[in-house]
Protein backbone atom coordinates (compact mmCIF):
# COMPACT_ATOMS: atom_id res chain seq x y z
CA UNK A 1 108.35 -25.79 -14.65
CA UNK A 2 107.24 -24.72 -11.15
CA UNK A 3 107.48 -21.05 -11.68
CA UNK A 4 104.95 -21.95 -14.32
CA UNK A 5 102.84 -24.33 -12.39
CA UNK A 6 102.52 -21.74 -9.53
CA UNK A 7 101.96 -18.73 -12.75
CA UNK A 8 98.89 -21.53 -13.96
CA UNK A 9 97.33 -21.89 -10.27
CA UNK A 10 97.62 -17.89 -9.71
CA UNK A 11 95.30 -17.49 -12.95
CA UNK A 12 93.03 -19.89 -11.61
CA UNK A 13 92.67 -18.58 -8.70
CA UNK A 14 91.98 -14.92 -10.87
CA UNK A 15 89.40 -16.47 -12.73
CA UNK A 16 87.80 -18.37 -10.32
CA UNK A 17 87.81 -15.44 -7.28
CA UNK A 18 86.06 -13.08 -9.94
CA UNK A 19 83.46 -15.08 -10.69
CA UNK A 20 82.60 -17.01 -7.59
CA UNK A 21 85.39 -17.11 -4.83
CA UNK A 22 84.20 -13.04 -4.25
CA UNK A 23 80.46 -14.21 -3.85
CA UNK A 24 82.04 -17.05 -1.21
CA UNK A 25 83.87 -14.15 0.35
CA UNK A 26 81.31 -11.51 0.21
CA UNK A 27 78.45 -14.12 1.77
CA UNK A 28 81.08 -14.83 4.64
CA UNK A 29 81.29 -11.38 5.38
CA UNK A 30 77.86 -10.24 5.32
CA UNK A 31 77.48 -13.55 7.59
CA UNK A 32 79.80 -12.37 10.31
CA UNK A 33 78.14 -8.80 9.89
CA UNK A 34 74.54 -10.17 10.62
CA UNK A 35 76.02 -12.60 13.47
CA UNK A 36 77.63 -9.22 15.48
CA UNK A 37 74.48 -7.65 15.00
CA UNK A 38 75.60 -4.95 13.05
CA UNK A 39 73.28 -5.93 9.45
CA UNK A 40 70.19 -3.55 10.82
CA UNK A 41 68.04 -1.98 8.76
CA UNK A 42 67.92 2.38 8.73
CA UNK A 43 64.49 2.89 10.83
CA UNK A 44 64.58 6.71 11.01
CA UNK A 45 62.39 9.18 8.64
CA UNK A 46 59.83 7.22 8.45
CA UNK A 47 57.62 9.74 6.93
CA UNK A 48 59.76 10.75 3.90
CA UNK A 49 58.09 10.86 0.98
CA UNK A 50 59.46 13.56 -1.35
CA UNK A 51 58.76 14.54 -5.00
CA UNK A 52 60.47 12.25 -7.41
CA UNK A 53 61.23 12.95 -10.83
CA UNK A 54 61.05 9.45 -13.47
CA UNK A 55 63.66 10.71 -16.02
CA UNK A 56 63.31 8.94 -19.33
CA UNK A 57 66.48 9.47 -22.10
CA UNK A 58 64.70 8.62 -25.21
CA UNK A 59 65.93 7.84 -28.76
CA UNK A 60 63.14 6.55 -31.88
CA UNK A 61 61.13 4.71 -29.11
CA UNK A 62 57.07 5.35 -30.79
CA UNK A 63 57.09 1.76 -30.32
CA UNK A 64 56.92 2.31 -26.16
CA UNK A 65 56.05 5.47 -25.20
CA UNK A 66 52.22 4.31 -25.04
CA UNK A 67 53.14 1.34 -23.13
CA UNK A 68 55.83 3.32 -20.83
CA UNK A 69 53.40 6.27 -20.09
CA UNK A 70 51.01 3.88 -18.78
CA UNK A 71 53.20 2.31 -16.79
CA UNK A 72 54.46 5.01 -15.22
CA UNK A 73 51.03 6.51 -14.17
CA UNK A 74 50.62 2.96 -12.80
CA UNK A 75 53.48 3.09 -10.37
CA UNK A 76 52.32 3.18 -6.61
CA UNK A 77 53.21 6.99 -4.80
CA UNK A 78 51.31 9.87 -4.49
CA UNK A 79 50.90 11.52 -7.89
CA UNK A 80 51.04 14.76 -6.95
CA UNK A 81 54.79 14.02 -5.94
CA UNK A 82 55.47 11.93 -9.48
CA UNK A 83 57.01 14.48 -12.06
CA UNK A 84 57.49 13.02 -15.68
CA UNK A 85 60.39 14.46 -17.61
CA UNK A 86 61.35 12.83 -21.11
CA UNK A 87 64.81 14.19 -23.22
CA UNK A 88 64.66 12.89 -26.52
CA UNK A 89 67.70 12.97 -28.56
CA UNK A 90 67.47 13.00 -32.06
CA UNK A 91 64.22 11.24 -32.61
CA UNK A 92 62.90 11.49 -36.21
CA UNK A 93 60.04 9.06 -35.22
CA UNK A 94 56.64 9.90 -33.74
CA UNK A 95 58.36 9.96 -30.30
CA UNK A 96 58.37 13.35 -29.43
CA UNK A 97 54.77 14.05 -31.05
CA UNK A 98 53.27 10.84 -29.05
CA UNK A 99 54.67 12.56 -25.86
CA UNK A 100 53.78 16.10 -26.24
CA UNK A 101 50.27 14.04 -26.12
CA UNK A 102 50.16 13.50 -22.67
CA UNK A 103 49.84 17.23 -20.38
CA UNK A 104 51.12 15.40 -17.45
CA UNK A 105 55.05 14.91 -19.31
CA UNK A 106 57.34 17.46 -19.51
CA UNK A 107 59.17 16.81 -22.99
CA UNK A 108 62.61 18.36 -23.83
CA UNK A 109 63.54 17.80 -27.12
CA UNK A 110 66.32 18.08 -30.20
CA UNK A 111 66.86 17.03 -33.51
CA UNK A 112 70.80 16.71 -33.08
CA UNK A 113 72.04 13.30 -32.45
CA UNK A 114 74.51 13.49 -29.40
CA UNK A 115 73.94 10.21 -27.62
CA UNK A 116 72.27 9.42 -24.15
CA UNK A 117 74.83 10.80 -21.72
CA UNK A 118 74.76 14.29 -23.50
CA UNK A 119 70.62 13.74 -23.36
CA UNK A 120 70.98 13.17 -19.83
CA UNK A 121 73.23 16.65 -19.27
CA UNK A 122 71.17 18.78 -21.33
CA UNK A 123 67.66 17.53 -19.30
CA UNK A 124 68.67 17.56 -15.84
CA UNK A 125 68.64 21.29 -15.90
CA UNK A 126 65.05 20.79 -15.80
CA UNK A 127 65.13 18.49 -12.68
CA UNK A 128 63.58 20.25 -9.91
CA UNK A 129 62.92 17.75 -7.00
CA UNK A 130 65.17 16.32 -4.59
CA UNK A 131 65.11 12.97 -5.70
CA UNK A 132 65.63 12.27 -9.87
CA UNK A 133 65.07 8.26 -10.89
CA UNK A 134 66.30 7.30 -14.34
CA UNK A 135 64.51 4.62 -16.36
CA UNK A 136 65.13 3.32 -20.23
CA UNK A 137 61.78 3.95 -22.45
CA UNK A 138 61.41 0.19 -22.92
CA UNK A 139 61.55 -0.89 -19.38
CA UNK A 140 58.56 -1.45 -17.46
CA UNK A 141 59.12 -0.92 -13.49
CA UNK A 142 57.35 -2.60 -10.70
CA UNK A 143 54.51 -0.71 -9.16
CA UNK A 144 56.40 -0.49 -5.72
CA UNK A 145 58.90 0.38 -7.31
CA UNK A 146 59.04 4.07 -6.62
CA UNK A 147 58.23 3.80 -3.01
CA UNK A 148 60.66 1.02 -2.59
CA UNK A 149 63.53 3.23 -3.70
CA UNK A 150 62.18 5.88 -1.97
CA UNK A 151 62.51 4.28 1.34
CA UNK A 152 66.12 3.96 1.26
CA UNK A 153 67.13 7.14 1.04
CA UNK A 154 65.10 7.48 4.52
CA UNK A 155 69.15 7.16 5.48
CA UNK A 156 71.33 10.10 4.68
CA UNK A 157 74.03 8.50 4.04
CA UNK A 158 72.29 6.58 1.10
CA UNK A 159 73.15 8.56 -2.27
CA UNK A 160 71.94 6.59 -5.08
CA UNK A 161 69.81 3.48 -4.77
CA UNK A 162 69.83 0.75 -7.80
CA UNK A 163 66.70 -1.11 -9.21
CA UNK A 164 66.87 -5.03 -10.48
CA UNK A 165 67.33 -5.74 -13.90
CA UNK A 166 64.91 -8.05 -14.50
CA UNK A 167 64.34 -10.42 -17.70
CA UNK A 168 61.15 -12.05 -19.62
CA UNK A 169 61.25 -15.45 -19.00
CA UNK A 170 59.93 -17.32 -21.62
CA UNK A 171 58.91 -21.36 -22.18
CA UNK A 172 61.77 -21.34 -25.67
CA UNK A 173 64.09 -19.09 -23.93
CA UNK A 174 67.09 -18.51 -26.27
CA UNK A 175 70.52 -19.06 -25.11
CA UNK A 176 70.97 -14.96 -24.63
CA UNK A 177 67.66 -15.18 -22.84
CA UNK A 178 68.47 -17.57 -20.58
CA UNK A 179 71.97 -16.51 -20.20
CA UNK A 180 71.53 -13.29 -19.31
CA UNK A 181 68.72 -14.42 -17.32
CA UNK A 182 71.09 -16.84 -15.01
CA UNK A 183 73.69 -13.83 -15.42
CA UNK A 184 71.14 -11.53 -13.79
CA UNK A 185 70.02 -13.59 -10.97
CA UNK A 186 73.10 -14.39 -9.68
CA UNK A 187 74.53 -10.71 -10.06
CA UNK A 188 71.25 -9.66 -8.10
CA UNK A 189 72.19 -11.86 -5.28
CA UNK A 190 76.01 -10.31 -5.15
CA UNK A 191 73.87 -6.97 -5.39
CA UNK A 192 72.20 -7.86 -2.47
CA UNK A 193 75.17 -9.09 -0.25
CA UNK A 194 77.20 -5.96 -1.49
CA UNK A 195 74.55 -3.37 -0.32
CA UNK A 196 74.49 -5.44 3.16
CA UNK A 197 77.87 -5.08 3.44
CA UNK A 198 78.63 -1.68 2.45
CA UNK A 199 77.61 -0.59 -0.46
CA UNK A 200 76.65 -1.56 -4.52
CA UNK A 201 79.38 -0.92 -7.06
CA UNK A 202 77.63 0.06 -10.14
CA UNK A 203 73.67 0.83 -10.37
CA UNK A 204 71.76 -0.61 -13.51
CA UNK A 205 70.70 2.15 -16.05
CA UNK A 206 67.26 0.26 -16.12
CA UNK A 207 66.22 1.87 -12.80
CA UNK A 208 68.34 4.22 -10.60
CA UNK A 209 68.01 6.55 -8.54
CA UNK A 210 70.18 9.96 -7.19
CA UNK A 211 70.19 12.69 -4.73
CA UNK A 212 69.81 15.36 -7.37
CA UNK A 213 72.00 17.53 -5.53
CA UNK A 214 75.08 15.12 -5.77
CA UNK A 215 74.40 14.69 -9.95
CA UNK A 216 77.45 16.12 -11.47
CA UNK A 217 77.74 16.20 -15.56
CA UNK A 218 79.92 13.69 -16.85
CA UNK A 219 82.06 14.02 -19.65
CA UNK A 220 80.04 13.56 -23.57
CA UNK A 221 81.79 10.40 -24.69
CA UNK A 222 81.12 8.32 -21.85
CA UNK A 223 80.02 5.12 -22.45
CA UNK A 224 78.33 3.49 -19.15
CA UNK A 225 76.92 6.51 -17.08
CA UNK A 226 75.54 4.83 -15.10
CA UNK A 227 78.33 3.35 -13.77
CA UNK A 228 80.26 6.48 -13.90
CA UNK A 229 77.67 8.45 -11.80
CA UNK A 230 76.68 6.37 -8.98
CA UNK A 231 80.32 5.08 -8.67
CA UNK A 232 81.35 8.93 -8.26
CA UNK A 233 78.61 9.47 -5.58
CA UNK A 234 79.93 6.81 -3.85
CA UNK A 235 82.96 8.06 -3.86
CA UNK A 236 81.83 11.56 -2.56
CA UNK A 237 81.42 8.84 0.55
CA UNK A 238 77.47 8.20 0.22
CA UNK A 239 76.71 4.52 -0.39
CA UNK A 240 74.46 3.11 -3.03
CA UNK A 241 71.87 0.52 -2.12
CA UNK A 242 69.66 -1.94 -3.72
CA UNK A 243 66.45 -3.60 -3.08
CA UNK A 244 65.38 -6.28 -5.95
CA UNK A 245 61.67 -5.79 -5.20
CA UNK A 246 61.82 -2.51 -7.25
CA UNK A 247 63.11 -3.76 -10.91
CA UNK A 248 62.53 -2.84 -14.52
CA UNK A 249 61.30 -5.18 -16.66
CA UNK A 250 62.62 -5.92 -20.21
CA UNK A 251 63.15 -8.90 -22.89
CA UNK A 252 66.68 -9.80 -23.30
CA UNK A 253 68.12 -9.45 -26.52
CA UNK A 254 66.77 -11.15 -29.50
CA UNK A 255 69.65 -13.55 -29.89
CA UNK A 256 73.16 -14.09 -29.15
CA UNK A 257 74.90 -11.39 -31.92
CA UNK A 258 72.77 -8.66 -30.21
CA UNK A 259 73.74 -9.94 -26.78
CA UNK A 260 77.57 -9.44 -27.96
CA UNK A 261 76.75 -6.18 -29.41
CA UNK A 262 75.53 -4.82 -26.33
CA UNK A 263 78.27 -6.53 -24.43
CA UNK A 264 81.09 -4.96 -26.51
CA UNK A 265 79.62 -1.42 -25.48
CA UNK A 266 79.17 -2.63 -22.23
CA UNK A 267 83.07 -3.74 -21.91
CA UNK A 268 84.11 -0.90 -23.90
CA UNK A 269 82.33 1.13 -21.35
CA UNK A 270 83.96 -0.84 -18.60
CA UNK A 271 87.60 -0.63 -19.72
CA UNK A 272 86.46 3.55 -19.60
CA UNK A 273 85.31 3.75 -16.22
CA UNK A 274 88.43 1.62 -15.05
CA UNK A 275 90.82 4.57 -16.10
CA UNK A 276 88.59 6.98 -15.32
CA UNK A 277 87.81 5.87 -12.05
CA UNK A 278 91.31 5.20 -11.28
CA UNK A 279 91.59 6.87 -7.74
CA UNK A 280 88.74 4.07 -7.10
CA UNK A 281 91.65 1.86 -6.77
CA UNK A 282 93.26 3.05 -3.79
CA UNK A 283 92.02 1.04 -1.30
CA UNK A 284 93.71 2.69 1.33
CA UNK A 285 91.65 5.86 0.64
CA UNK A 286 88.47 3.88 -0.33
CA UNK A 287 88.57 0.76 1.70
CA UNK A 288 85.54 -1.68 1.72
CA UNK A 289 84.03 0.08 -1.49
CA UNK A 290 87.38 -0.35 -3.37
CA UNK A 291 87.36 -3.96 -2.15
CA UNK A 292 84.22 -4.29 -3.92
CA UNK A 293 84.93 -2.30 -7.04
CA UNK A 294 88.25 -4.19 -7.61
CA UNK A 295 86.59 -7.87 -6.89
CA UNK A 296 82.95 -7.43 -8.35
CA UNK A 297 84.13 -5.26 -11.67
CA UNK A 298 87.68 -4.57 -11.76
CA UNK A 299 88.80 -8.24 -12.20
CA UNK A 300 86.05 -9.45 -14.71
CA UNK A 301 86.84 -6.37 -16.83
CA UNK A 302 90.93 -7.05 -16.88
CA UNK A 303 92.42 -9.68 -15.33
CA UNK A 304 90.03 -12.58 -15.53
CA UNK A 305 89.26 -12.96 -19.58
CA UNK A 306 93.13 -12.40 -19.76
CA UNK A 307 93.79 -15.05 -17.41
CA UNK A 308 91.73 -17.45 -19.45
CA UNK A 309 93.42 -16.90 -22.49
CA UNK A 310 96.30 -17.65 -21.34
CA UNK A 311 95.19 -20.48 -19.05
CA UNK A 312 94.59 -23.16 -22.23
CA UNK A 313 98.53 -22.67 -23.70
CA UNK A 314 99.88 -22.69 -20.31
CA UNK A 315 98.22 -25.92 -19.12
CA UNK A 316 98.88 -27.35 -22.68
CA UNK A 317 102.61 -26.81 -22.10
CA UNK A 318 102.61 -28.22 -18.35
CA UNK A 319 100.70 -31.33 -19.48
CA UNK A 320 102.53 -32.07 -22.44
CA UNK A 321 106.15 -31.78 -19.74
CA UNK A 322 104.20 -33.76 -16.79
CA UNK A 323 103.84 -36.72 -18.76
CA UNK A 324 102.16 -35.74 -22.09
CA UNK A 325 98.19 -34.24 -22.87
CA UNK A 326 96.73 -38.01 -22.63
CA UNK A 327 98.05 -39.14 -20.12
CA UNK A 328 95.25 -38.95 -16.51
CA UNK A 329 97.74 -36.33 -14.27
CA UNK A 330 95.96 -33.41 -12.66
CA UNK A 331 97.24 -31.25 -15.56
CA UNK A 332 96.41 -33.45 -18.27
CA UNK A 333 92.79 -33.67 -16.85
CA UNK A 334 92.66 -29.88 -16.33
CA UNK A 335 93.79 -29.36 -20.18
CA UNK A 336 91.11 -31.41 -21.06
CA UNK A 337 88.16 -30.12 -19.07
CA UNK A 338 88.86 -26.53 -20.47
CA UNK A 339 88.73 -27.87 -24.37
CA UNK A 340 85.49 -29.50 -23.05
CA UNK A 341 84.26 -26.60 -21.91
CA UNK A 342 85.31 -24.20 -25.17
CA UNK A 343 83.45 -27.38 -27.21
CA UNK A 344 80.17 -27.07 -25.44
CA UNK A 345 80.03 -23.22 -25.49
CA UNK A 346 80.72 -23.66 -29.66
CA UNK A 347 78.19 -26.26 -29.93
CA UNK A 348 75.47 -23.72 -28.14
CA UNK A 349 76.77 -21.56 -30.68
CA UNK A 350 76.33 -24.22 -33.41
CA UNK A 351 72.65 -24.92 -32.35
CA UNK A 352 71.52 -21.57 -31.70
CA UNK A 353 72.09 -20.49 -35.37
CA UNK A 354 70.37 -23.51 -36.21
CA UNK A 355 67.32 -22.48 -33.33
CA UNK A 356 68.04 -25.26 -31.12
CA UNK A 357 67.78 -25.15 -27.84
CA UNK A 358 69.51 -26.95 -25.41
CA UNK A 359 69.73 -25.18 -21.83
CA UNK A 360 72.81 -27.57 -20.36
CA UNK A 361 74.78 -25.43 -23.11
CA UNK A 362 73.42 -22.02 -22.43
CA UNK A 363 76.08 -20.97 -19.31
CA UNK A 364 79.41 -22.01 -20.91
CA UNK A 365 78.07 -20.34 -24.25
CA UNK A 366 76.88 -16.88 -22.87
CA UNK A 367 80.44 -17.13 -20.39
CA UNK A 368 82.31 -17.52 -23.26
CA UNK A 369 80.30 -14.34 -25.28
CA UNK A 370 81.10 -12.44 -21.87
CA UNK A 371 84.54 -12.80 -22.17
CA UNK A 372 84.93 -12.66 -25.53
CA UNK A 373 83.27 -8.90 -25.59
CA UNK A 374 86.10 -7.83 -23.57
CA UNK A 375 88.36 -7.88 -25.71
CA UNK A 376 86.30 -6.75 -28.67
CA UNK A 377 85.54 -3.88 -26.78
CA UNK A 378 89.08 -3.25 -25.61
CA UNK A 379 89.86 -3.39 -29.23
CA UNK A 380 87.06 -0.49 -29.66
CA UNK A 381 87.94 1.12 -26.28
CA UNK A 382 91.48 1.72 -27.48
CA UNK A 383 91.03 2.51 -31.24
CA UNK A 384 87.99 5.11 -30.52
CA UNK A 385 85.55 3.07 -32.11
CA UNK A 386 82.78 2.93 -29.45
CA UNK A 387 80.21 5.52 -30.43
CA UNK A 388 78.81 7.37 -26.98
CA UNK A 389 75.00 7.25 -29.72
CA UNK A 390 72.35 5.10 -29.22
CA UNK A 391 73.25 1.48 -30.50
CA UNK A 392 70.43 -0.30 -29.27
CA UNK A 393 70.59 -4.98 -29.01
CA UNK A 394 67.35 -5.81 -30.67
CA UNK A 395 65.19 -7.11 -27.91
CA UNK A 396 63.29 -10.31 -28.20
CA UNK A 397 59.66 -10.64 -29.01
C-alpha cells in the first residue's frame, strides 16, 4: 500500500507541475531574475527596420483573402519594406484568381494537394528579405503588429519571435470558445514569463516570425511546423521571444467536435516533434531551454494525460483499502473530487449538444477534450493516420 500511495502522490504531482506548479516555478524565477537586475530589455539597433516578408500558406480560403489583403495593407511599417507572398496549395476555389487581383502580392501557386508544410518549402524559395513572418489566411493581425516583432530582433541573439493567439470573444461564447479562450490567456502569460526568462518553446503558426537565413526545410509529413522550426532555431542557440501586443486574431472553433479535431492534429503533431526533437531533451546540452521544453510541452504531451488515467483506479484502490470509497479519509475525498470533476466536464458536454451554456462547466470540459486528444492523436500518431493536408476546425461565426 505505500509503494502505491507514494506511486498516487508522484502522479499528482505530474499532473499538477504541468499544468500549474511550472507557471509557480517559472514566475519565481523570472522574479529572482528581475530582483538581480538581470530582466533588461535589448536597447541597441534602435534604427532597424528591415524589409519583411508576410508569408501566407493558403488552401480554398476565397472566403478571406479580401478581408486578409486589407488587413495586411493596414498593418503599421513602411510599405515600401512590406513584401506580400501567398503559396496556395491545391486551391480549386477562387483563391488564387482573387489574389492574382491585387499587383502588390506575389502569388505562387499549384493544383497538387501536398499540405501546408510542403506549401511552405516550395514558397520560401521566393523569400528574399531578411526577415520572413508567417500568418494563416484567416487571421487578422494587429496593426503594430509588424513593428512590434520587428523590434525584437533589434537583439542578435533573437531568432524567431512569436505573435499572440488571440480569440473573438463573444456575449454566448460556446464552451470551445471560452475554453480555448481561458486556455489562451493563461498560455500567453507562461509565454510571457518564458521569453523573460530565456526563451519561448514553441511559436504559434498564427503569427511568427524567422531570420530567413536560419529557415531550414523540414521534412513533408510534419504535422506542427511551427513548432518544429522555431524549436530548431532555438536550438541552433538563438532564442525565440514574444510580445502579446502583436497577435492574430481569429474565432475559435465552431463548437467542441471541431475543437477536438484540431486538437487531435495538434497532439498528433506533438507526440511528432517529441521524437523528433529528441536531442531537445538533454538538458545537459540544452539547459534552461530544455527545462522549458520538458515542463511547458513535454509533460502535457506524455506524462500528464497518462498520469490522469491512471490517477482515478489508483485512488479507487487506496480508498477502498484505507477504509472503503465512503468513508471521509483524504483518499476517499480525493476519489470523490476527481468523479466530480469527470461529472461536470460530461455535463458541459451534455449541455453543449443541447446549446446550453453554462461557463462554471466550460474549464473542466475543454481540460478534459485536451487530454482526451492526446491519446486520440497518439492513436493517429502511431498508426499513420494524421494527414500532413489541410484539415481545417470550422471556425465560429
Amino acid at each position: 500500500m505505500k509503494a502505491l500511495e507514494i506511486l498516487l502522490w508522484v502522479l499528482i504531482f505530474i499532473v499538477f507541475y504541468a499544468y500549474v506548479g511550472y507557471g509557480i516555478v517559472l514566475f519565481s524565477l523570472v522574479k529572482l531574475k528581475r530582483i538581480l537586475g538581470l530582466s533588461k530589455p535589448y536597447a541597441e539597433n534602435q534604427d532597424y527596420e528591415p524589409e519583411v516578408t508576410l508569408f501566407v500558406t493558403a488552401f480554398n480560403e476565397e472566403d478571406f483573402v479580401e478581408m486578409k489583403v486589407r488587413n495586411s495593407r493596414e498593418l503599421n511599417y513602411p510599405p515600401e519594406k512590406l513584401k506580400f507572398v501567398w503559396v496556395t496549395d491545391g486551391s480549386d476555389d477562387d483563391t488564387e484568381k482573387m489574389l492574382r487581383e491585387y499587383g502588390d502580392i506575389k502569388v505562387y501557386h499549384k493544383d497538387e494537394r501536398n499540405g501546408k508544410i510542403a506549401a511552405m518549402n516550395r514558397g520560401f524559395k521566393f523569400v528574399e528579405t531578411p526577415i520572413v513572418m508567417f500568418s494563416d489566411a484567416n487571421t487578422l493581425l494587429g496593426k503594430e503588429s509588424v513593428q512590434i516583432i520587428v523590434d525584437l530582433f533589434r537583439n542578435p541573439k533573437v531568432g524567431c519571435v512569436s505573435g499572440e493567439k488571440r480569440i473573438f470573444k463573444k456575449e454566448a461564447d460556446a464552451a470551445a470558445g471560452a475554453g480555448e479562450g481561458l486556455y489562451w490567456k493563461y498560455e500567453s502569460t507562461l509565454k510571457k514569463w518564458d521569453s523573460e526568462l530565456y526563451s519561448v518553446v514553441g511559436a504559434a503558426g498564427e503569427l511568427f516570425a524567422v531570420r530567413t537565413e536560419l529557415f531550414h526545410e523540414v521534412e513533408k509529413d510534419t504535422l506542427l511546423d511551427d513548432f518544429i522550426i522555431s524549436l530548431r532555431i532555438a536550438m541552433q542557440g538563438y532564442t525565440i521571444q514574444y510580445n502579446p501586443e502583436a497577435y492574430a486574431i481569429e474565432t475559435a472553433s465552431a463548437n467542441v467536435k471541431e475543437e477536438l479535431k484540431r486538437k487531435i492534429r495538434i497532439s498528433a503533431g506533438g507526440i511528432q516533434s517529441i521524437v523528433r526533437l529528441r536531442g531537445l531533451l538533454n538538458i545537459f546540452k540544452y539547459g534552461v531551454l530544455s527545462f522549458q521544453y520538458i515542463s511547458h510541452r513535454v509533460l502535457r504531451w506524455s506524462l500528464a494525460p497518462i498520469s490522469l488515467l491512471l490517477l482515478i483506479p489508483l485512488n479507487l484502490w487506496i480508498a477502498i483499502n484505507s477504509g472503503g470509497p465512503i468513508a471521509t479519509d483524504f483518499y476517499s475525498i480525493l476519489f470523490w473530487l476527481q468523479i466530480l470533476f469527470y461529472a461536470a466536464a460530461l455535463l458541459g458536454w451534455f449541455l453543449e449538444n443541447r446549446k446550453i451554456k453554462v461557463k462554471l462547466l466550460f474549464v473542466p470540459y475543454y481540460f478534459f477534450i485536451m487530454n482526451l486528444s492526446v491519446f486520440l492523436g497518439f492513436s493517429r500518431y502511431i498508426k499513420g493516420q494524421q494527414s500532413v493536408k489541410w484539415e481545417r476546425a470550422k471556425r465560429g461565426e
